[in-house]
Protein backbone atom coordinates (compact mmCIF):
# COMPACT_ATOMS: atom_id res chain seq x y z
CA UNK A 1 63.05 120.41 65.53
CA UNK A 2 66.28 119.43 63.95
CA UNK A 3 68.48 121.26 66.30
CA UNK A 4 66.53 120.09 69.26
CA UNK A 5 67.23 115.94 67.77
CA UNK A 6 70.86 116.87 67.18
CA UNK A 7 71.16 118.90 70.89
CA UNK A 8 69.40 115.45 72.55
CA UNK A 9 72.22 113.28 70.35
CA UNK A 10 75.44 115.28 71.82
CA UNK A 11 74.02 115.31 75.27
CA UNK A 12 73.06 111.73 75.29
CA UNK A 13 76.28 110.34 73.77
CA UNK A 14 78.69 110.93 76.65
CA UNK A 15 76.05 109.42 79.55
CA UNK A 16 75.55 106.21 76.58
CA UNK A 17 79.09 105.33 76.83
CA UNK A 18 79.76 105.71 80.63
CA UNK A 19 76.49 103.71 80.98
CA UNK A 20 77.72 100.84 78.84
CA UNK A 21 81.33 100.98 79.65
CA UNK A 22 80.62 100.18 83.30
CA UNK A 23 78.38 97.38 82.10
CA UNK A 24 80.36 95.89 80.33
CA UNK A 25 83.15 96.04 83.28
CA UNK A 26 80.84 94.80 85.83
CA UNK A 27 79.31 91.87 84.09
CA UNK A 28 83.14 90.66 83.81
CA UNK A 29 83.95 91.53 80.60
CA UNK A 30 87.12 93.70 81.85
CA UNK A 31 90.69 93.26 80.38
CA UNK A 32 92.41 90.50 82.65
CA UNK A 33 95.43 91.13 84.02
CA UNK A 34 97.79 94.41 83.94
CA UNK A 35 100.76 95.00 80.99
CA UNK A 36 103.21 95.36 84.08
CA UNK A 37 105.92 92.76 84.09
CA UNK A 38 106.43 93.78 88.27
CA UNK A 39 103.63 92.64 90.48
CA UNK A 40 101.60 95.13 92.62
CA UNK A 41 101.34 95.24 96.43
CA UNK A 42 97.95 94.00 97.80
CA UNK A 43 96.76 97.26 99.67
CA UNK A 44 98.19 100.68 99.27
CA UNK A 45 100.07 101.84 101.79
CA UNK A 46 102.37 104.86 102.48
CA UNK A 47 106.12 105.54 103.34
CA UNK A 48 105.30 108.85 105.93
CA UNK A 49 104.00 106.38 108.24
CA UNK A 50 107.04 104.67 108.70
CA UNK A 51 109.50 106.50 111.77
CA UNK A 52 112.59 105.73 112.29
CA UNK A 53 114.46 106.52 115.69
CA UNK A 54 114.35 109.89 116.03
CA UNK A 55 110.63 109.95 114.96
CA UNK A 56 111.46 111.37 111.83
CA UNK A 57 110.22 110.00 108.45
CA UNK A 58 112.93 106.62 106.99
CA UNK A 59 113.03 108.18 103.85
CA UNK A 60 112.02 111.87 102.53
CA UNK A 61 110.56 112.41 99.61
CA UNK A 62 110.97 116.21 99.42
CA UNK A 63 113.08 115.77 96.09
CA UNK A 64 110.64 114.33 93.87
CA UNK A 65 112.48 111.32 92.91
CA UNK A 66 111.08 108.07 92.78
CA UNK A 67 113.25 104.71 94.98
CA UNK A 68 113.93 101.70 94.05
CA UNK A 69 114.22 99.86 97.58
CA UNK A 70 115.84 96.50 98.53
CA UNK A 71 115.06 95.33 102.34
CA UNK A 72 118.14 93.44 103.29
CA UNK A 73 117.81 90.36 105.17
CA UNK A 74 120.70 88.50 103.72
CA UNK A 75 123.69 90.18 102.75
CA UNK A 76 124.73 87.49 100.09
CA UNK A 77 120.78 87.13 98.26
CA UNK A 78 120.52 91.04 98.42
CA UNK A 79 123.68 91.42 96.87
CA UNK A 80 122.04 90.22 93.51
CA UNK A 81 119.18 92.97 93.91
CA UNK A 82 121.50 95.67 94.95
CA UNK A 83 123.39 95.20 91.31
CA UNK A 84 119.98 94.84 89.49
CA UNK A 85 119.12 98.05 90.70
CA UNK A 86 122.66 100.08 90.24
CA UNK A 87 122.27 98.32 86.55
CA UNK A 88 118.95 99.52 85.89
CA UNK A 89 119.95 102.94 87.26
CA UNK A 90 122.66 103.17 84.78
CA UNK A 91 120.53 101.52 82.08
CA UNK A 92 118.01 104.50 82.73
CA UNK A 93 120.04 106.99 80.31
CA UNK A 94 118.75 110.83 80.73
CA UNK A 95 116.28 109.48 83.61
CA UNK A 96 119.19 108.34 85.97
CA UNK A 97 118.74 111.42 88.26
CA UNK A 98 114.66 111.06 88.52
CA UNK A 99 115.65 107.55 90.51
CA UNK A 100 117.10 107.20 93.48
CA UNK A 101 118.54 103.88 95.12
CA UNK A 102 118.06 103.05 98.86
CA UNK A 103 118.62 99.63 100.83
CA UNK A 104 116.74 99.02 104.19
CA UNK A 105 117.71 96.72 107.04
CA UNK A 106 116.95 95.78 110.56
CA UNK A 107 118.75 93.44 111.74
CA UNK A 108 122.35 94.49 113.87
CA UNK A 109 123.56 91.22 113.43
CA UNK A 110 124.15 92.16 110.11
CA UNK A 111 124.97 95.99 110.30
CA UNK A 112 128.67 95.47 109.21
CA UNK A 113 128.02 93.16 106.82
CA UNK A 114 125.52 95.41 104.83
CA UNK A 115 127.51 98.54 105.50
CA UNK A 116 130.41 96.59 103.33
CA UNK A 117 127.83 95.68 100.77
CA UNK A 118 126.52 98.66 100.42
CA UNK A 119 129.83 100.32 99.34
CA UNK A 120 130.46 98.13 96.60
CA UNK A 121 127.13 100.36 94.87
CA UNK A 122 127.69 104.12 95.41
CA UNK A 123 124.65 106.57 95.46
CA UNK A 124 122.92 103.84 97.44
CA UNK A 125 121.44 104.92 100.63
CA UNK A 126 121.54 103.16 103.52
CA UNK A 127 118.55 103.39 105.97
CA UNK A 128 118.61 101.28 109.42
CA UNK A 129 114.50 100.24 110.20
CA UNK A 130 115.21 99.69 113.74
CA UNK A 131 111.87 98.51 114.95
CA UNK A 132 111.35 96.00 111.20
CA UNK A 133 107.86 97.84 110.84
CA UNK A 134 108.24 98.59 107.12
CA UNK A 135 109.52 94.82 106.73
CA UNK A 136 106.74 93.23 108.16
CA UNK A 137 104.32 95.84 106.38
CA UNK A 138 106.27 94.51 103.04
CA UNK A 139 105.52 91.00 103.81
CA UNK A 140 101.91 91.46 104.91
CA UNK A 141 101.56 93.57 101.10
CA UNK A 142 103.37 90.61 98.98
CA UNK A 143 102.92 87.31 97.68
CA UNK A 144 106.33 86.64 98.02
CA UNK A 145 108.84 85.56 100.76
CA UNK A 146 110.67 89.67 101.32
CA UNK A 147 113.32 87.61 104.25
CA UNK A 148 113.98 84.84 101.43
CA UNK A 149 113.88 86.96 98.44
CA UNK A 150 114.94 90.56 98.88
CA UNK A 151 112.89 91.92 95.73
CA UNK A 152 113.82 95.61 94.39
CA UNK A 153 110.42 97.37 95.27
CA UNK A 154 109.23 100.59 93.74
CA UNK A 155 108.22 103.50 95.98
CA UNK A 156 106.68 106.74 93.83
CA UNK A 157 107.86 110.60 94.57
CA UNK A 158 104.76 111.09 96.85
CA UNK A 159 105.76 107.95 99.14
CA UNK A 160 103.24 105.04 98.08
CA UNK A 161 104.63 101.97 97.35
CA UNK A 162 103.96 100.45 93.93
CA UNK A 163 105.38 97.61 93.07
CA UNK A 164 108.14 94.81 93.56
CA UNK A 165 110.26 93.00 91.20
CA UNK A 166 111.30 89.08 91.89
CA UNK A 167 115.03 88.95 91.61
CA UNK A 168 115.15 86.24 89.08
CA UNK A 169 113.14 88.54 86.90
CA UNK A 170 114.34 89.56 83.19
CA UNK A 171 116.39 92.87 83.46
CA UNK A 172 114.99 94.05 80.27
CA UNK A 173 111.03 93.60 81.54
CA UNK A 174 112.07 95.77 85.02
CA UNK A 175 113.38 98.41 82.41
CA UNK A 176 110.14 98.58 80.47
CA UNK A 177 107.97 99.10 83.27
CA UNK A 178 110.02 101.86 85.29
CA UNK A 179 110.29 103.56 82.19
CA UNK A 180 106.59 104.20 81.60
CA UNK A 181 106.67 105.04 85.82
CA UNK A 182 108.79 107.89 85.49
């Protein structure tokens, strides 16, 4: 009888604390808000769908890294971003290879004046969005402005977008949080 008490007690225990777990999440009693200084996009969405002219995927992610992305819109706002990123790159220590760079535009207006940006911060890669469908996919995704702001977003290895960072944002706080991503 004592065996069968302390059989019913182990099985019961594990079923107990789902039960009241997801009570107490779904009468509201969750933790509000996330410890992530970024902010997240509003619905997931993935990088593979995005083609760019040759119908090939804009970016690969065949090497397992993960991207921090700027979409340039204005060469002189994105400039700030583009030396955020290249600074939290270096600021990355023994992670600095797991992290790769890459700055997105659409607009051939401003090819030339990107392409001279852009090599100002080496090991940055330079991807043209011809058709502005990741853009507008950014924008629909954010709370933000992306044309007025240029935020550095974060993209994971398997291509999902994460997160974005304002630009005005404190270095250190964009540090903390890609740190416990990779």
């Amino acid at each position: 009888m004592k065996n069968k008490i302390f059989l019913a007690i182990i099985l019961l225990t594990p079923i107990l604390v789902v039960t009241f777990s997801s009570l107490y999440f779904t009468t509201g009693m969750s933790p509000e808000g996330t410890k992530n200084n970024g902010t997240f996009f509003k619905s997931y969405f993935n990088f593979d769908q995005f083609k760019g002219n040759e119908k090939k995927s804009l970016l690969e992610f065949e090497d397992g890294k993960w991207v921090m992305g700027v979409y340039i819109t204005n060469p002189d706002k994105s400039s700030e971003s583009l030396y955020l990123m290249r600074q939290l790159n270096v600021a990355l220590n023994r992670d600095i290879y797991r992290v790769k760079r890459v700055a997105f535009y659409s607009n051939e207006l401003i090819k030339d004046d990107v392409q001279n940006l852009i090599t100002e911060y080496p090991r940055t890669e330079l991807i043209n969005d011809s058709n502005s469908i990741l853009l507008n996919v950014l924008q629909k995704n954010s709370k933000i402005d992306m044309n007025n702001e240029n935020p550095i977003f974060i993209i994971d290895p398997y291509g999902r977008a994460v997160m974005y960072f304002k630009p005005n944002m404190d270095p250190k706080k964009i540090l903390k949080d890609l740190k416990v991503l990779i």
